[in-house]
PDB file of N, CA and C in Angstrom:
ATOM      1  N   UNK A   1    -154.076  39.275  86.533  1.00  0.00           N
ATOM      2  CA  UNK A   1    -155.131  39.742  85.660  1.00  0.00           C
ATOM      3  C   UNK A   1    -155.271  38.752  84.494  1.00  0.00           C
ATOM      4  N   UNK A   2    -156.579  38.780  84.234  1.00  0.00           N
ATOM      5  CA  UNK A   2    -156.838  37.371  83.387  1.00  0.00           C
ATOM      6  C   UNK A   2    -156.384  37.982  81.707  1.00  0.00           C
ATOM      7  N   UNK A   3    -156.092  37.418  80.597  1.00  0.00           N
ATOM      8  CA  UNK A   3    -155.992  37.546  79.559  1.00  0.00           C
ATOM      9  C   UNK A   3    -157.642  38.013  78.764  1.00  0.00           C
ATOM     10  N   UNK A   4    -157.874  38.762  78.456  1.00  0.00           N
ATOM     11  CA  UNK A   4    -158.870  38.838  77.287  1.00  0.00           C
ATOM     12  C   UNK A   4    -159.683  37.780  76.106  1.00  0.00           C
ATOM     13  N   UNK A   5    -160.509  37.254  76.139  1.00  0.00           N
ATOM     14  CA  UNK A   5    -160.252  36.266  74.882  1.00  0.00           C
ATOM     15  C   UNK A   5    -161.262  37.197  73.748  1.00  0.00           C
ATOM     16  N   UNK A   6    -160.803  36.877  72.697  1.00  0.00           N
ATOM     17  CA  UNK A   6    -160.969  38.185  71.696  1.00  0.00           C
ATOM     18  C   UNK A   6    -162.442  37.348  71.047  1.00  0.00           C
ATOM     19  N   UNK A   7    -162.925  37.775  70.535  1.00  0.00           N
ATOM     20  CA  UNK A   7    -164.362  37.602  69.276  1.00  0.00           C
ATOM     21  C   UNK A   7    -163.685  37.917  67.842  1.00  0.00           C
ATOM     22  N   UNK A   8    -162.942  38.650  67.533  1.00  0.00           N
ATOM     23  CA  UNK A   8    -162.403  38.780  66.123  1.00  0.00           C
ATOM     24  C   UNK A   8    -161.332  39.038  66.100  1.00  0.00           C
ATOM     25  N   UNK A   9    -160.570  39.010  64.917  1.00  0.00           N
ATOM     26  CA  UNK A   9    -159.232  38.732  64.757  1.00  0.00           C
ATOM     27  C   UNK A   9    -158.692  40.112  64.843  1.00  0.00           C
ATOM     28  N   UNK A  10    -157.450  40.132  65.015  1.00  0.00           N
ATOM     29  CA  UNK A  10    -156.515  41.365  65.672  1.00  0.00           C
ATOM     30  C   UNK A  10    -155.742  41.461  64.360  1.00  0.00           C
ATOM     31  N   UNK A  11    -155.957  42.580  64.589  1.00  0.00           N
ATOM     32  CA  UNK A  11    -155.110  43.537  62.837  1.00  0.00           C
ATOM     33  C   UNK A  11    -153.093  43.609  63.070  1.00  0.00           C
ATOM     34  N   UNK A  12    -153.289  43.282  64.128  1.00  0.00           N
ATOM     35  CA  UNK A  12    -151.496  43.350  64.282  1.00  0.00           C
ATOM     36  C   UNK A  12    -151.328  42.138  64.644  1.00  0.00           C
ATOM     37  N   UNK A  13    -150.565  40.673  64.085  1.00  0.00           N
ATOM     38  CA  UNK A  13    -149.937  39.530  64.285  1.00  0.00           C
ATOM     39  C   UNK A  13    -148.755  39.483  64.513  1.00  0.00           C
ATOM     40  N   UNK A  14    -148.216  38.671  65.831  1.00  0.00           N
ATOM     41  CA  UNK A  14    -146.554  38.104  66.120  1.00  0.00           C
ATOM     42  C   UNK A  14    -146.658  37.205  65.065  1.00  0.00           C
ATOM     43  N   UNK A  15    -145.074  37.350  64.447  1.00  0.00           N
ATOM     44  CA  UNK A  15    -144.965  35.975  63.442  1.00  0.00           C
ATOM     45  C   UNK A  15    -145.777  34.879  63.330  1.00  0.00           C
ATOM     46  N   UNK A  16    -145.770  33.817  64.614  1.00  0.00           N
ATOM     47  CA  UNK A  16    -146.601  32.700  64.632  1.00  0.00           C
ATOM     48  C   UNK A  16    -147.726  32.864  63.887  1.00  0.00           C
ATOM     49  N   UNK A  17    -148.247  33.944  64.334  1.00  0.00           N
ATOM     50  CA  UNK A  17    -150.228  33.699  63.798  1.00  0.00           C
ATOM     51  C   UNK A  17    -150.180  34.074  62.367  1.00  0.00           C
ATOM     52  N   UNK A  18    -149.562  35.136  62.332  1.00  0.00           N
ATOM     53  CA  UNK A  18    -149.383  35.792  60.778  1.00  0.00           C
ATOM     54  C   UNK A  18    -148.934  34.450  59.650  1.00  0.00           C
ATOM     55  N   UNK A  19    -147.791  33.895  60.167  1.00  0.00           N
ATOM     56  CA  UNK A  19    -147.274  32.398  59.356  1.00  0.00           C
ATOM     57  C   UNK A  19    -148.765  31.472  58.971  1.00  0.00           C
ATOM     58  N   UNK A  20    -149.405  31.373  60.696  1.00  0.00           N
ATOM     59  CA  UNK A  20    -150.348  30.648  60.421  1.00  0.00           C
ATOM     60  C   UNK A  20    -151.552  31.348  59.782  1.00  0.00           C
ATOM     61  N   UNK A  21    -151.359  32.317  59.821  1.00  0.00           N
ATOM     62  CA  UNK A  21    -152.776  33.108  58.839  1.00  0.00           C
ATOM     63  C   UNK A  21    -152.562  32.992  57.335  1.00  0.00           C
ATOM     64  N   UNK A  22    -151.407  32.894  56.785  1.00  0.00           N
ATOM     65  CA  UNK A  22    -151.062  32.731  55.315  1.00  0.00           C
ATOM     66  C   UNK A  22    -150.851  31.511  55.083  1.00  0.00           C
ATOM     67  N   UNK A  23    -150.538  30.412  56.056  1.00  0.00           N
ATOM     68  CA  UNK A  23    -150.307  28.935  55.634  1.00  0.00           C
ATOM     69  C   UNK A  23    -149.285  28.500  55.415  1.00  0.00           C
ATOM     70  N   UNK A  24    -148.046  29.359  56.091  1.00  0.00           N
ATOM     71  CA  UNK A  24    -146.515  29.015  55.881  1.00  0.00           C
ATOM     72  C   UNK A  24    -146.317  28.796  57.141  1.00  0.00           C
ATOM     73  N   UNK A  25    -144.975  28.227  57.094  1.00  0.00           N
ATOM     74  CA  UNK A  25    -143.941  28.466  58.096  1.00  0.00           C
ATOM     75  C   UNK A  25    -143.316  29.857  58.688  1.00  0.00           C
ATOM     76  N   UNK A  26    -142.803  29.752  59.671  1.00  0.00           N
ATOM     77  CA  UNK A  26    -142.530  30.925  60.205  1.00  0.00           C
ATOM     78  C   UNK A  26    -141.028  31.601  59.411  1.00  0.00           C
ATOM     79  N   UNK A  27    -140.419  30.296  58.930  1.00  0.00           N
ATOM     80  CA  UNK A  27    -139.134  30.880  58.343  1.00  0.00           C
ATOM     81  C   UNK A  27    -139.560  31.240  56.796  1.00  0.00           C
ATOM     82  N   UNK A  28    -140.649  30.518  56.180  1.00  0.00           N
ATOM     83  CA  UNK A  28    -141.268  31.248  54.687  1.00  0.00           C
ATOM     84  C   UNK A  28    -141.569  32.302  55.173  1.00  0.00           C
ATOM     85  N   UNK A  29    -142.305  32.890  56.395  1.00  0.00           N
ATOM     86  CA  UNK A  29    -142.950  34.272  56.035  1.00  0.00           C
ATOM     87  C   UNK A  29    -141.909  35.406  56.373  1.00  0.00           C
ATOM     88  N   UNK A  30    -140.853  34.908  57.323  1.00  0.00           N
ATOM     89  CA  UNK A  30    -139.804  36.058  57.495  1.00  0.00           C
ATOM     90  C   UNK A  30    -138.752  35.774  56.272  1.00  0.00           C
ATOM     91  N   UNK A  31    -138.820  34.899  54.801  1.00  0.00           N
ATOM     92  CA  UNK A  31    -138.207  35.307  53.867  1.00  0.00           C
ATOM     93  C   UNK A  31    -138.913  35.777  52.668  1.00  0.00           C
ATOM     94  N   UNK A  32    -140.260  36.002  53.174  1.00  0.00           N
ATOM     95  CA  UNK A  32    -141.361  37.003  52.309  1.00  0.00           C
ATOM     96  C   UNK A  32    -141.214  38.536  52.040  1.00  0.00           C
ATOM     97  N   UNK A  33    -140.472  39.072  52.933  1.00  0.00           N
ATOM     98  CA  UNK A  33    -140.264  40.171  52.588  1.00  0.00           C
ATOM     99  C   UNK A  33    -141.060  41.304  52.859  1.00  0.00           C
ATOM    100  N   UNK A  34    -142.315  40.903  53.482  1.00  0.00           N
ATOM    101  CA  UNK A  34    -144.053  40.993  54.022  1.00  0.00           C
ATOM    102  C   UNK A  34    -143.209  42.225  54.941  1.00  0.00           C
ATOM    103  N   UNK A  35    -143.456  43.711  55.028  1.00  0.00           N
ATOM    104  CA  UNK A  35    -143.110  44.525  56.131  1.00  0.00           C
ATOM    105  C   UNK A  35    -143.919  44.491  57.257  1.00  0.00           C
ATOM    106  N   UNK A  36    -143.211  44.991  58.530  1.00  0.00           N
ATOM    107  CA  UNK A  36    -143.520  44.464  60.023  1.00  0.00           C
ATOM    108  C   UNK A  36    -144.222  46.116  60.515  1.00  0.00           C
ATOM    109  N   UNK A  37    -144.904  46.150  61.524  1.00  0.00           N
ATOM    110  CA  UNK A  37    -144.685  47.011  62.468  1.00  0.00           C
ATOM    111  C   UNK A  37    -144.124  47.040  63.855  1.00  0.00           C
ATOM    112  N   UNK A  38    -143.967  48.056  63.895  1.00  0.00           N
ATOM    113  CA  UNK A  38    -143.026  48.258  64.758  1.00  0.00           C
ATOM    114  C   UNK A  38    -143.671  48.840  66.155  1.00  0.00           C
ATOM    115  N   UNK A  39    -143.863  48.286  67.818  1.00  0.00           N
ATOM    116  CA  UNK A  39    -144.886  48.437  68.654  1.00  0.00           C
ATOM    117  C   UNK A  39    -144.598  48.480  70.033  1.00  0.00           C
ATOM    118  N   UNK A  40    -143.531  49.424  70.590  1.00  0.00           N
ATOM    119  CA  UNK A  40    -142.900  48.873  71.563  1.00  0.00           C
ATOM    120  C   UNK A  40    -141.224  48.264  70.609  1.00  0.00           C
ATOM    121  N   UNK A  41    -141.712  47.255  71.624  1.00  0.00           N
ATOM    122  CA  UNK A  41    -140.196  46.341  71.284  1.00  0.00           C
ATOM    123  C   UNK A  41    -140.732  45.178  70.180  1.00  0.00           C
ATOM    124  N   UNK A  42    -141.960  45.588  70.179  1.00  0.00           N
ATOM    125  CA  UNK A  42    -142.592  43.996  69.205  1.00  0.00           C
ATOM    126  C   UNK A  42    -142.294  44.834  67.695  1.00  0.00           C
ATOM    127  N   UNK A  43    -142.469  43.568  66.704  1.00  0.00           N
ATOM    128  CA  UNK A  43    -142.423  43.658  65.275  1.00  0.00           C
ATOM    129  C   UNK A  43    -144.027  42.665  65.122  1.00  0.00           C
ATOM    130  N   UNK A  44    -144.558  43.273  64.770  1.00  0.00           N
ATOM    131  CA  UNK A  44    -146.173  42.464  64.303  1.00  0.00           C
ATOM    132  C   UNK A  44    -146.367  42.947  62.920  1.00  0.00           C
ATOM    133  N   UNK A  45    -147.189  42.183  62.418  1.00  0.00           N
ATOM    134  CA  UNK A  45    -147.728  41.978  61.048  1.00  0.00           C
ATOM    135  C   UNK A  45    -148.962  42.476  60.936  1.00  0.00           C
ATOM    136  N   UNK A  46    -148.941  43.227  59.428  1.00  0.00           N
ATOM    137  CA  UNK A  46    -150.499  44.206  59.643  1.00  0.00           C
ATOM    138  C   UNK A  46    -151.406  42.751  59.075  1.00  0.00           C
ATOM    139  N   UNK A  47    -152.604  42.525  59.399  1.00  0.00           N
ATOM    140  CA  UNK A  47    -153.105  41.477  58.338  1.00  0.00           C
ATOM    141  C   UNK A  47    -153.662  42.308  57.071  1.00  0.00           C
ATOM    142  N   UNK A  48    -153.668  43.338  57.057  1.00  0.00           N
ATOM    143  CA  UNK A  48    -153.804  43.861  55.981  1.00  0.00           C
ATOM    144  C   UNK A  48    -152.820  43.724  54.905  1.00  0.00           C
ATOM    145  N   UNK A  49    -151.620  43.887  55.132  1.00  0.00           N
ATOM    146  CA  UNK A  49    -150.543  43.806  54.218  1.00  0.00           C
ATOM    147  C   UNK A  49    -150.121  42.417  54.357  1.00  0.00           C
ATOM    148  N   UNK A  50    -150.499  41.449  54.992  1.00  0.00           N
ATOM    149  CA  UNK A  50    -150.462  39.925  54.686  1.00  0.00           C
ATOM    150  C   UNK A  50    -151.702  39.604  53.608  1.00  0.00           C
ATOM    151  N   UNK A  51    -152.877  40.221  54.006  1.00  0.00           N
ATOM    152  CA  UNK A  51    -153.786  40.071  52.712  1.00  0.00           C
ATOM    153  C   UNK A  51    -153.660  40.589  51.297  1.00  0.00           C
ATOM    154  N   UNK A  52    -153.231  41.776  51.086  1.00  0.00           N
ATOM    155  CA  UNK A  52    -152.280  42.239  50.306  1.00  0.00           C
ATOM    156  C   UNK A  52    -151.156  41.312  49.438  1.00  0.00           C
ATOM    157  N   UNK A  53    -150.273  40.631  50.558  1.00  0.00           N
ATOM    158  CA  UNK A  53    -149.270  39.820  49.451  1.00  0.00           C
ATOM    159  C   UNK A  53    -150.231  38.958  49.250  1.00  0.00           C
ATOM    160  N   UNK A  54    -151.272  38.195  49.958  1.00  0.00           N
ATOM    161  CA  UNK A  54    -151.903  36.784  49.346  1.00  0.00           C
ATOM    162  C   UNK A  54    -152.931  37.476  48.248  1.00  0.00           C
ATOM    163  N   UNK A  55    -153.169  38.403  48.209  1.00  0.00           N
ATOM    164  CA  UNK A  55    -153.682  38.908  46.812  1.00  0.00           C
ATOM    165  C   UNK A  55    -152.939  39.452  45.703  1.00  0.00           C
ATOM    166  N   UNK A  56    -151.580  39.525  46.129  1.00  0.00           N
ATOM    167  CA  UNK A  56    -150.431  39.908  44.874  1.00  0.00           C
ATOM    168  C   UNK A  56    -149.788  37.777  44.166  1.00  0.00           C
ATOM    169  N   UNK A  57    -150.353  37.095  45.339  1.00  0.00           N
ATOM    170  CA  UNK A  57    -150.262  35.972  44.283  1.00  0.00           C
ATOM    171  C   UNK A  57    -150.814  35.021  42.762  1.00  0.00           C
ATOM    172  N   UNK A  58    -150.223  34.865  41.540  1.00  0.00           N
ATOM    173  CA  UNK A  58    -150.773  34.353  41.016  1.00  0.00           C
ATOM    174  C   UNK A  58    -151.663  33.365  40.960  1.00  0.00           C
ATOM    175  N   UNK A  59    -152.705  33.272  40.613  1.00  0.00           N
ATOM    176  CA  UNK A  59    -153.923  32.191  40.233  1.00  0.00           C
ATOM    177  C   UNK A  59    -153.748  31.067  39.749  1.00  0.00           C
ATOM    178  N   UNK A  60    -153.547  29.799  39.965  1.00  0.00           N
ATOM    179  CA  UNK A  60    -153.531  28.592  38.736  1.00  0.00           C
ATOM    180  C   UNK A  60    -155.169  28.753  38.988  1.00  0.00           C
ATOM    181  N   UNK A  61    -154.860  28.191  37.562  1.00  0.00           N
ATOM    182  CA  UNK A  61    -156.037  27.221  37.010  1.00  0.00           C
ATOM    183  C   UNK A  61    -157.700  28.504  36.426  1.00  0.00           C
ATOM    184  N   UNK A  62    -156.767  30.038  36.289  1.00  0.00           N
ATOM    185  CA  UNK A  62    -157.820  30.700  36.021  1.00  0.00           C
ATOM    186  C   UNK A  62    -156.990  31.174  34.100  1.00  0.00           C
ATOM    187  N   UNK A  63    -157.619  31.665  33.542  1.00  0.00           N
ATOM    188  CA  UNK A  63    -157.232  31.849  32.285  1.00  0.00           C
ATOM    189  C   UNK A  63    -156.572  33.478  32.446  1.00  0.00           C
ATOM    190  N   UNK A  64    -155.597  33.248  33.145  1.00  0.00           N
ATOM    191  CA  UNK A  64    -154.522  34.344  33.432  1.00  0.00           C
ATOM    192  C   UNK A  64    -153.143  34.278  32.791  1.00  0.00           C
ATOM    193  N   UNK A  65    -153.038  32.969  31.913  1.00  0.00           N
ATOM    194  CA  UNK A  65    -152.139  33.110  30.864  1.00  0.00           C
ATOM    195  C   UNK A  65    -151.014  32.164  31.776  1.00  0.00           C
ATOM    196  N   UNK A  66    -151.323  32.023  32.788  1.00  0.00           N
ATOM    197  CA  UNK A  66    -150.102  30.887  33.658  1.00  0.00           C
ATOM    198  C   UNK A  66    -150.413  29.264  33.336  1.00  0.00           C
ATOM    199  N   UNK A  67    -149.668  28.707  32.829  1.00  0.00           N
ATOM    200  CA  UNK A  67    -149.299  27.161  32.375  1.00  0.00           C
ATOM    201  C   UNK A  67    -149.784  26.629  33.860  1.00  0.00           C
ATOM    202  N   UNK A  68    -150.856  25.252  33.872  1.00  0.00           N
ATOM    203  CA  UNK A  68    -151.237  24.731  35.097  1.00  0.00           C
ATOM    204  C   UNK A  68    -150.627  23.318  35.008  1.00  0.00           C
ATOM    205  N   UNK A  69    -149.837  22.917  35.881  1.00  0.00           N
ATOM    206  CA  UNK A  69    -149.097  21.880  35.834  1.00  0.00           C
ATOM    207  C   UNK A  69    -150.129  20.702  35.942  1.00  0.00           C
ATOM    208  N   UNK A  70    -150.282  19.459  34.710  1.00  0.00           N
ATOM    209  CA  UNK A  70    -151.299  18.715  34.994  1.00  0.00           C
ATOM    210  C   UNK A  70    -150.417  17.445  33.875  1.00  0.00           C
ATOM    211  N   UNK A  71    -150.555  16.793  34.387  1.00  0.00           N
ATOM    212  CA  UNK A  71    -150.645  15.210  33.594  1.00  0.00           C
ATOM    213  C   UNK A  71    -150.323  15.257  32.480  1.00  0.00           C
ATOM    214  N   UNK A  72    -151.411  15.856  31.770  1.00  0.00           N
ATOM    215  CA  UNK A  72    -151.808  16.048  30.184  1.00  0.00           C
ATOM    216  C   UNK A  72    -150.281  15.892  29.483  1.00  0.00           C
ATOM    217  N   UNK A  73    -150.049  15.287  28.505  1.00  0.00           N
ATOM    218  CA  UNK A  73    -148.552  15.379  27.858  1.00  0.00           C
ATOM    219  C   UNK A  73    -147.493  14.468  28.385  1.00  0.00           C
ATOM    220  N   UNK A  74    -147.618  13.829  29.625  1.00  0.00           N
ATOM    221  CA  UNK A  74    -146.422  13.535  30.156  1.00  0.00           C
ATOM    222  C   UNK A  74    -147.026  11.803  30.538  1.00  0.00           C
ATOM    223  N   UNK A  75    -146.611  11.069  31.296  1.00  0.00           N
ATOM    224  CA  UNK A  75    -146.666   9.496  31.370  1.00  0.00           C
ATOM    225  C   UNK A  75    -146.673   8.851  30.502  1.00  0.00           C
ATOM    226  N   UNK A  76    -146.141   9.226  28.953  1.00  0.00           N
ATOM    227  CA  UNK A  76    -146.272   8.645  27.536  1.00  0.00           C
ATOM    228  C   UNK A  76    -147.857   8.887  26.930  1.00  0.00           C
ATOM    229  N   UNK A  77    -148.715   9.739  27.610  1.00  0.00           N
ATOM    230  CA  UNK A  77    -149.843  10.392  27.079  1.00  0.00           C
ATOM    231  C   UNK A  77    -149.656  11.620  26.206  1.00  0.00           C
ATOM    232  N   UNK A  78    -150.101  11.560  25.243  1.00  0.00           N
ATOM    233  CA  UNK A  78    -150.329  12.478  24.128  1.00  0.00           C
ATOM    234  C   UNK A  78    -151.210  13.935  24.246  1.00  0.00           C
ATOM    235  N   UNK A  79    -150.414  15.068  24.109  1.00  0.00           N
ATOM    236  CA  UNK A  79    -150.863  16.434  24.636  1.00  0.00           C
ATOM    237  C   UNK A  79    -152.112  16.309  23.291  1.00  0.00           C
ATOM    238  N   UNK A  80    -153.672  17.024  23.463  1.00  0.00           N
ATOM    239  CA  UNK A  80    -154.456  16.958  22.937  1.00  0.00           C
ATOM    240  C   UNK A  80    -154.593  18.239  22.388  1.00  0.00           C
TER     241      UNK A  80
END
């Protein structure tokens, strides 16, 4: 029986895709802490609660009060 090929993305991810849906490695996202479901014998990833942590990350470069690491001050240049 042939495999399915899907049109939109699947709400439950094996590690691999989930890693690759957030832009890590597979060993960053299993020390993320990101909870699994549980499916059978599988452990998959909701993408909901992967979207979730990538929306619990801080912002550079928005006026959220976080220091943006830049040049300015440092190579013997003078902070303005």
């Amino acid at each position: 029986m042939a495999r399915a090929e899907l049109t939109f993305a699947p709400r439950l991810l094996p590690s691999p895709q989930a890693a690759a849906y957030l832009g890590v490695s597979e060993t960053t996202l299993r020390g993320l802490n990101i909870p699994r479901k549980v499916l059978g014998g599988k452990r998959l990833y909701d993408r909901l609660a992967l979207d979730e942590y990538a929306d619990s990350l801080t912002m550079e470069g928005l006026d959220t009060g976080v220091e943006v690491n830049t040049c300015r001050g440092k190579f013997g240049r003078r902070a303005s």
